[in-house]
C-alpha atoms as a PDB file:
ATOM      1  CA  UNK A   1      60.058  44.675 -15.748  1.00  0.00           C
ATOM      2  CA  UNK A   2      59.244  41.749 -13.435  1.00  0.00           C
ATOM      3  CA  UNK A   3      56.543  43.081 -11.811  1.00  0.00           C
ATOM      4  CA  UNK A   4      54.682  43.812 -15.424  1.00  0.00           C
ATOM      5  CA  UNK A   5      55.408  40.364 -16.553  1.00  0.00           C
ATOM      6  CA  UNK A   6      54.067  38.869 -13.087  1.00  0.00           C
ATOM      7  CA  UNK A   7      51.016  41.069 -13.659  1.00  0.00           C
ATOM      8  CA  UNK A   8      50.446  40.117 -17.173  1.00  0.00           C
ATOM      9  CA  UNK A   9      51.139  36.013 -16.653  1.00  0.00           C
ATOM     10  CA  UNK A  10      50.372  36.044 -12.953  1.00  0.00           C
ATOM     11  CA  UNK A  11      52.372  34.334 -10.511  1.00  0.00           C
ATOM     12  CA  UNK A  12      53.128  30.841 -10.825  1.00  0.00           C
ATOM     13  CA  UNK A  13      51.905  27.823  -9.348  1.00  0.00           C
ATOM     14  CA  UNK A  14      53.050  26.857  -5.397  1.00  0.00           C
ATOM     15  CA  UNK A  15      55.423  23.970  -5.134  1.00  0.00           C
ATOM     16  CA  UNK A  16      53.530  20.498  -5.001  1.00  0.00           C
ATOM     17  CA  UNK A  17      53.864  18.711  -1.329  1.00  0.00           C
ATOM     18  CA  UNK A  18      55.926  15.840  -1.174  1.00  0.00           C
ATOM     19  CA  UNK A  19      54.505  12.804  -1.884  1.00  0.00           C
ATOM     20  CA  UNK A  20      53.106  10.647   1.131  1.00  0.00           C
ATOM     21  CA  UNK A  21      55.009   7.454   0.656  1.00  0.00           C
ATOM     22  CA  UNK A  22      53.931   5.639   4.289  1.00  0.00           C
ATOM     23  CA  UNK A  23      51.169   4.000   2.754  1.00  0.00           C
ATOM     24  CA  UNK A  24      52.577   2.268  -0.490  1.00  0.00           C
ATOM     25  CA  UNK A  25      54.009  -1.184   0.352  1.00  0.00           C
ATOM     26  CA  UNK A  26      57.028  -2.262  -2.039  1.00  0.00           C
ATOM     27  CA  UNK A  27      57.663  -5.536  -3.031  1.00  0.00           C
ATOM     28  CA  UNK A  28      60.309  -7.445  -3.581  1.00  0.00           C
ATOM     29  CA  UNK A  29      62.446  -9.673  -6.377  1.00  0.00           C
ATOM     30  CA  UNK A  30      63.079 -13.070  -6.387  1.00  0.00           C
ATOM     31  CA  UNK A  31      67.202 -13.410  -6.855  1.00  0.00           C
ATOM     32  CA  UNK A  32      66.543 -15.672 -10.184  1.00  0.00           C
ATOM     33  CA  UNK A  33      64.027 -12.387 -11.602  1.00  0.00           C
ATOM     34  CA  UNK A  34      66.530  -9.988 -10.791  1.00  0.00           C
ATOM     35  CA  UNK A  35      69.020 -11.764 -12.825  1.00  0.00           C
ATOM     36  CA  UNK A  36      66.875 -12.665 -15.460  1.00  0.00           C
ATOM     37  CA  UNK A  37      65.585  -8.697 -15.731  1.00  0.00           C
ATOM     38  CA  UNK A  38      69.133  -7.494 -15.422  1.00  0.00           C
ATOM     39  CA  UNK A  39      68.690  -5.641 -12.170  1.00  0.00           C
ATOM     40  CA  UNK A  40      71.948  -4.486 -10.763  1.00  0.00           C
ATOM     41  CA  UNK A  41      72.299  -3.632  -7.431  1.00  0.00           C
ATOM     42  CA  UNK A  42      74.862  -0.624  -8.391  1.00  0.00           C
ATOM     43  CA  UNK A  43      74.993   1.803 -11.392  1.00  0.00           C
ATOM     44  CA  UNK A  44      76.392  -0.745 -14.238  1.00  0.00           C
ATOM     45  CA  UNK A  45      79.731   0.086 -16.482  1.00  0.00           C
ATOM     46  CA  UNK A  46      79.775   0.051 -20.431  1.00  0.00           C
ATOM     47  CA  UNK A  47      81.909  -2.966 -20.162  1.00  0.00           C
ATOM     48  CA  UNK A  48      79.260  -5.156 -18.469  1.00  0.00           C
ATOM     49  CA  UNK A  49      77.047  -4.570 -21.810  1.00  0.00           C
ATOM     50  CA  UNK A  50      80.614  -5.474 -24.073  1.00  0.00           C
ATOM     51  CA  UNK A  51      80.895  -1.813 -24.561  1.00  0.00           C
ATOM     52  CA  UNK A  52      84.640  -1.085 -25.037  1.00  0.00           C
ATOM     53  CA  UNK A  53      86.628   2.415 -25.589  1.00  0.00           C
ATOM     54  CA  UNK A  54      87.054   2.866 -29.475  1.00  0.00           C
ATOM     55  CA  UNK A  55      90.770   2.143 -29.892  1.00  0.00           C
ATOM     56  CA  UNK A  56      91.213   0.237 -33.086  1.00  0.00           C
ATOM     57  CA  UNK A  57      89.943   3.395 -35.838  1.00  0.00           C
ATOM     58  CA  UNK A  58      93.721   5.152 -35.314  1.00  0.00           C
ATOM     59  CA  UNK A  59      92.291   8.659 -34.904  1.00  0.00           C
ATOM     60  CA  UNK A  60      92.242   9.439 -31.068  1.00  0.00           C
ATOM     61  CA  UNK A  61      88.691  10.161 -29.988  1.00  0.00           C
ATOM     62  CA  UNK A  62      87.647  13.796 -29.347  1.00  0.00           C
ATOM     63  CA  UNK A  63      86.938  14.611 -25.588  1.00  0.00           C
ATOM     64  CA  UNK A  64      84.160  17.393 -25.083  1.00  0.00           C
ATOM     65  CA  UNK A  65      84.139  19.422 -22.407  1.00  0.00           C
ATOM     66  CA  UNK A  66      81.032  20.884 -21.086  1.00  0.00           C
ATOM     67  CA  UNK A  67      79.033  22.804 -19.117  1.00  0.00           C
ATOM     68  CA  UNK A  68      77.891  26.723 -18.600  1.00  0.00           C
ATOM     69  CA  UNK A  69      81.493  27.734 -18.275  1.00  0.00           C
ATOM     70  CA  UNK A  70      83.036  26.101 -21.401  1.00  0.00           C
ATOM     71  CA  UNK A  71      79.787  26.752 -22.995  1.00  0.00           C
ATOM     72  CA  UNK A  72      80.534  30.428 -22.475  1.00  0.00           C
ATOM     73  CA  UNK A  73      84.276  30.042 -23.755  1.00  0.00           C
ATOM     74  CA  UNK A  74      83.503  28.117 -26.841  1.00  0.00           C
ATOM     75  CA  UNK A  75      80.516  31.388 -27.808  1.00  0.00           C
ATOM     76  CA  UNK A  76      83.200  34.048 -26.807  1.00  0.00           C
ATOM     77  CA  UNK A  77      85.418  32.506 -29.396  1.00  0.00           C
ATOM     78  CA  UNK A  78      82.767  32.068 -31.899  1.00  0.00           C
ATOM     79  CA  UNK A  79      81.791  35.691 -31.469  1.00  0.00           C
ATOM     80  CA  UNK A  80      85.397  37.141 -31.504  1.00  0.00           C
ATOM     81  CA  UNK A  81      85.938  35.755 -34.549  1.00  0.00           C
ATOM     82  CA  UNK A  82      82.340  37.143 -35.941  1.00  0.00           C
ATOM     83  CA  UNK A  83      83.976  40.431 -35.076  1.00  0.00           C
ATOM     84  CA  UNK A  84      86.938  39.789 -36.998  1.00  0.00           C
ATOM     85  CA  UNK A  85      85.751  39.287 -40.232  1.00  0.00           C
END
């Protein structure tokens, strides 16, 4: 099978090189820019932009897992009860 497809689409492209930084000078902020652009030096938290948890609606908040694994739960599930039916 793979070596029809590779023969019908041909193989694919080779990996770019990295890219050549030495030669591209970065600048740099003034302190008062940064703060007036909102740069943070570390990866900000929903509080700093008055983003709270939502506890004042009563009904707890639903927490959703994911990922491949719980992915694969949730569509064995789905498909057992297909099969049921």
């Amino acid at each position: 099978m793979y070596l029809h497809t590779v023969s019908c689409i041909g193989l694919p492209p080779r990996p770019k090189e990295d890219i050549d930084f030495r030669h591209v000078t970065f600048g740099t902020m003034s302190e008062s820019l940064q703060r007036e652009v909102s740069l943070f030096q570390t990866v900000p938290k929903p509080e700093q932009f008055h983003k709270y948890p939502e506890t004042d609606f009563g009904d707890p908040l639903i927490r959703w897992l994911g990922g491949e694994t719980e992915a694969l739960i949730k569509l064995n599930e789905r498909l057992s009860q297909v099969n049921e039916n």
